[in-house]
Protein backbone atom coordinates (compact mmCIF):
# COMPACT_ATOMS: atom_id res chain seq x y z
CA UNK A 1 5.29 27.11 5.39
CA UNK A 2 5.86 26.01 9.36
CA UNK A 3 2.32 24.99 9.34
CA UNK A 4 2.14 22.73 6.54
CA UNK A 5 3.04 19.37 8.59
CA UNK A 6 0.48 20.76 11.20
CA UNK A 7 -1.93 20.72 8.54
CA UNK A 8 -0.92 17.53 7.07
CA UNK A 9 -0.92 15.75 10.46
CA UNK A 10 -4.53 17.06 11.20
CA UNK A 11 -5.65 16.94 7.74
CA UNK A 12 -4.88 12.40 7.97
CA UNK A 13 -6.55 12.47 10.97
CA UNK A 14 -9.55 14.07 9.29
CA UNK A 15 -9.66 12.13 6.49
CA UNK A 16 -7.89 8.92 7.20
CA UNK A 17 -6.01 8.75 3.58
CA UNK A 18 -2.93 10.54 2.73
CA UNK A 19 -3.89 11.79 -0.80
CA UNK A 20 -7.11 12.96 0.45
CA UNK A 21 -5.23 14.40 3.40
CA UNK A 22 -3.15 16.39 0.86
CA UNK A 23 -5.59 17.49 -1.60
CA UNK A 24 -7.31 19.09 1.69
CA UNK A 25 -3.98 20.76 2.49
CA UNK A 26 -3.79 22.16 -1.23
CA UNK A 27 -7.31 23.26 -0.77
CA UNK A 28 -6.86 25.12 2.52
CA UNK A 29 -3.80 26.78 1.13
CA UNK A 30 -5.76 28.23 -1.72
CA UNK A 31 -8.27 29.80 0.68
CA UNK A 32 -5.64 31.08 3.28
CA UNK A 33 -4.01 32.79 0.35
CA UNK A 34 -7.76 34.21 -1.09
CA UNK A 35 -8.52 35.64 2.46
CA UNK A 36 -5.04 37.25 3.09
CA UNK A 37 -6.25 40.33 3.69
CA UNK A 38 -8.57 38.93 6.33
CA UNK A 39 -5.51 37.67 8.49
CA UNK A 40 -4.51 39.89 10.96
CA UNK A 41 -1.47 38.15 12.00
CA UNK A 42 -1.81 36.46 15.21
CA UNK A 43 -2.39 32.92 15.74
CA UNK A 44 -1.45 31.42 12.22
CA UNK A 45 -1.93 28.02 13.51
CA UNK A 46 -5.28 28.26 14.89
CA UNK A 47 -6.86 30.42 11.63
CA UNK A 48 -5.03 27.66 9.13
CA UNK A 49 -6.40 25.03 11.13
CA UNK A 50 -9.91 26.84 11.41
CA UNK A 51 -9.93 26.76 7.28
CA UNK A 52 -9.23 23.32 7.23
CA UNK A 53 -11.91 22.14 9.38
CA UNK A 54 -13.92 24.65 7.39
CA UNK A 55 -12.82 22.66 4.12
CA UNK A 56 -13.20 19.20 5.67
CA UNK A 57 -17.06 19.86 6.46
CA UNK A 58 -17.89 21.67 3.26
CA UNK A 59 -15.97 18.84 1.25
CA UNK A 60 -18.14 15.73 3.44
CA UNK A 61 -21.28 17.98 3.14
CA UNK A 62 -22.73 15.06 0.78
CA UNK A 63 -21.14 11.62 2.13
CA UNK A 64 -19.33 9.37 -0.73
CA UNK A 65 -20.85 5.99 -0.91
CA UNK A 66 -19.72 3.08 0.86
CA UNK A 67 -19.43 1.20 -2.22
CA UNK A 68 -15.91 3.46 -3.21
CA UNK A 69 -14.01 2.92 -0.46
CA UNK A 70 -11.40 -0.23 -0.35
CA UNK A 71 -12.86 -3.55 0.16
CA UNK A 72 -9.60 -5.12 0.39
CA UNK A 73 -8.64 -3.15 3.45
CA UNK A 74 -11.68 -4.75 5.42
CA UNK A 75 -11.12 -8.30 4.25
CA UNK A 76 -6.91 -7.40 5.36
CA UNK A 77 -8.46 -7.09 8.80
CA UNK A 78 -10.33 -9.65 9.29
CA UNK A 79 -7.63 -12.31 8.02
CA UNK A 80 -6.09 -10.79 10.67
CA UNK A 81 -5.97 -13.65 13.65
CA UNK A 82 -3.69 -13.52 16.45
CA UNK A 83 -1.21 -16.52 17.26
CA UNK A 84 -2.28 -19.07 20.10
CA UNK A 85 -0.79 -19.10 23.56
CA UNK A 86 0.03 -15.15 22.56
CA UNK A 87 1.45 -13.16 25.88
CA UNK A 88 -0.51 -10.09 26.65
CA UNK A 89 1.85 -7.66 25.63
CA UNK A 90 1.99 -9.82 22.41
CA UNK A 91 -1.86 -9.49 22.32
CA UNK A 92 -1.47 -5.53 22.74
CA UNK A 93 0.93 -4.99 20.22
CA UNK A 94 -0.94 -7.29 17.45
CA UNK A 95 -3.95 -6.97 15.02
CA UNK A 96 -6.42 -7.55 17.25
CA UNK A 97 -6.15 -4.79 19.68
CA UNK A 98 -5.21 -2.40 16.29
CA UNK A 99 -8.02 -3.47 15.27
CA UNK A 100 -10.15 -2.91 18.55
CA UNK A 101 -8.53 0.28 18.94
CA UNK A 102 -9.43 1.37 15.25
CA UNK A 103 -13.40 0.09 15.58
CA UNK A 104 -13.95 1.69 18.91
CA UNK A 105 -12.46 4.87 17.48
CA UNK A 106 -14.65 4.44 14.23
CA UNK A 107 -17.72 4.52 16.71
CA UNK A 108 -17.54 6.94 18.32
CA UNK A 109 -19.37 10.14 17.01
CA UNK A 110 -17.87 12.54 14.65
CA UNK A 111 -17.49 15.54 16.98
CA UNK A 112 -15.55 13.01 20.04
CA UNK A 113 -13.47 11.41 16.97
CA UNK A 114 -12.48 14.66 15.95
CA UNK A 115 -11.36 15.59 19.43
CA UNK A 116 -9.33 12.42 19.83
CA UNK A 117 -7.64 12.93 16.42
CA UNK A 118 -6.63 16.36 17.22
CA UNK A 119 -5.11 15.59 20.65
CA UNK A 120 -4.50 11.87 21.00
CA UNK A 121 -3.41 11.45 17.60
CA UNK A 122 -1.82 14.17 16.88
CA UNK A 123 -0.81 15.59 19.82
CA UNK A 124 -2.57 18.91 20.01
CA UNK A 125 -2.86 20.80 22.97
CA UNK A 126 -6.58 21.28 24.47
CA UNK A 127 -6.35 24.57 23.67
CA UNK A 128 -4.43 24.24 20.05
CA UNK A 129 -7.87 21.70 19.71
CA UNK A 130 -10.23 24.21 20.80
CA UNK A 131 -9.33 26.99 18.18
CA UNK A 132 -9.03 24.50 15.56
CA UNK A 133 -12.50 22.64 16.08
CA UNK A 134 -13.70 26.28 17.56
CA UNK A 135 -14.96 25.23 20.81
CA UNK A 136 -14.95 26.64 24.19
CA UNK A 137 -11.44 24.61 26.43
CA UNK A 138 -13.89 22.84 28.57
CA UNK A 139 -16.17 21.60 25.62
CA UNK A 140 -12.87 19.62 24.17
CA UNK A 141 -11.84 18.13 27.60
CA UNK A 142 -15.12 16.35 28.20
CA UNK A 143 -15.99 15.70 24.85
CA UNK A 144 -12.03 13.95 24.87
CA UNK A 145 -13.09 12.10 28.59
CA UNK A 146 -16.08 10.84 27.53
CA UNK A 147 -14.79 9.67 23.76
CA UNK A 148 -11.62 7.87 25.92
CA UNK A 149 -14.87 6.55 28.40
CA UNK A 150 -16.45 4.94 25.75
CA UNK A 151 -13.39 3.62 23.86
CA UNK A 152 -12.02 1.99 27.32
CA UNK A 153 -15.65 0.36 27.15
CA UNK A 154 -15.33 -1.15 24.49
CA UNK A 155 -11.81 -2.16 24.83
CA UNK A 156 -13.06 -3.95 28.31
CA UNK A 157 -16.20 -5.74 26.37
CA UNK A 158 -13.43 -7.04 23.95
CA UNK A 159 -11.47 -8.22 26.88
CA UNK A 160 -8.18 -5.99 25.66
CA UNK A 161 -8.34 -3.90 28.69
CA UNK A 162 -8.59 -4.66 32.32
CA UNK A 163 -11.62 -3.57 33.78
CA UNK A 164 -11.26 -0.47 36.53
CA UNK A 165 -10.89 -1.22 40.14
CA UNK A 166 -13.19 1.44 42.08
């Protein structure tokens, strides 16, 4: 029962929607509860969270179509346009860098977003990450530095970020 708003948590950042989100909670659950006798006890958190990425690829195994997810949340986001003469720190906490942040994190590959998720989002340790995605500790860090790399790029190329002094 402690590990239910772990899973939750993870379980959005997976899926992006909070009823999916919750039907993959119910559907770990199940399977935690089938394999009991599997458990040996240690590390609840890490074999929960190992079902549930288990669940999560089975379940996106075959892709749904573009065509069911919300139009009206893409058209929401463009009609988003920031005010004129806007301050930067207006600029950073409006649409537009939501936005940025959002699309760069869309673009990245599946196995970086799922690292940034895990520990940016939800505030997983490395090592909580690494038994959840079931990676080796190093694998997570620089998968997490380069998905950050390539976010801050794109962040730069937007002019929402100012560019590194080296």
């Amino acid at each position: 029962m402690p590990e239910i708003e772990v899973l939750l948590r993870v379980a959005r950042s997976l899926t992006g929607r909070s009823a999916d989100a919750e039907d993959l909670v119910q559907d770990t659950l199940l399977r935690a509860y089938r394999s009991i006798d599997s458990f040996d006890g240690r590390h609840p958190r890490a074999w929960l969270l190992t079902i549930l990425r288990n669940t999560h690829i089975n379940r996106n195994r075959r892709r749904r179509p573009v065509l069911l997810d919300d139009p009206d949340a893409d058209l929401d986001r463009l009609a988003a346009t920031p005010a004129a003469g806007e301050t930067t720190e207006g600029l950073a906490l409006g649409s537009q860098f939501d936005a940025a942040i959002e699309d760069a994190f869309n673009r990245l590959p599946d196995h970086y977003r799922q690292v940034v998720a895990l520990v940016d989002v939800q505030g997983l340790s490395y090592a909580e990450a690494a038994e959840a995605l079931a990676l080796p500790l190093g694998t997570v860090m620089s998968r997490l530095h380069r998905a950050r790399s390539r976010m801050r790029k794109r962040l730069v190329g937007a002019g929402l970020a100012p560019r590194r002094q080296m």
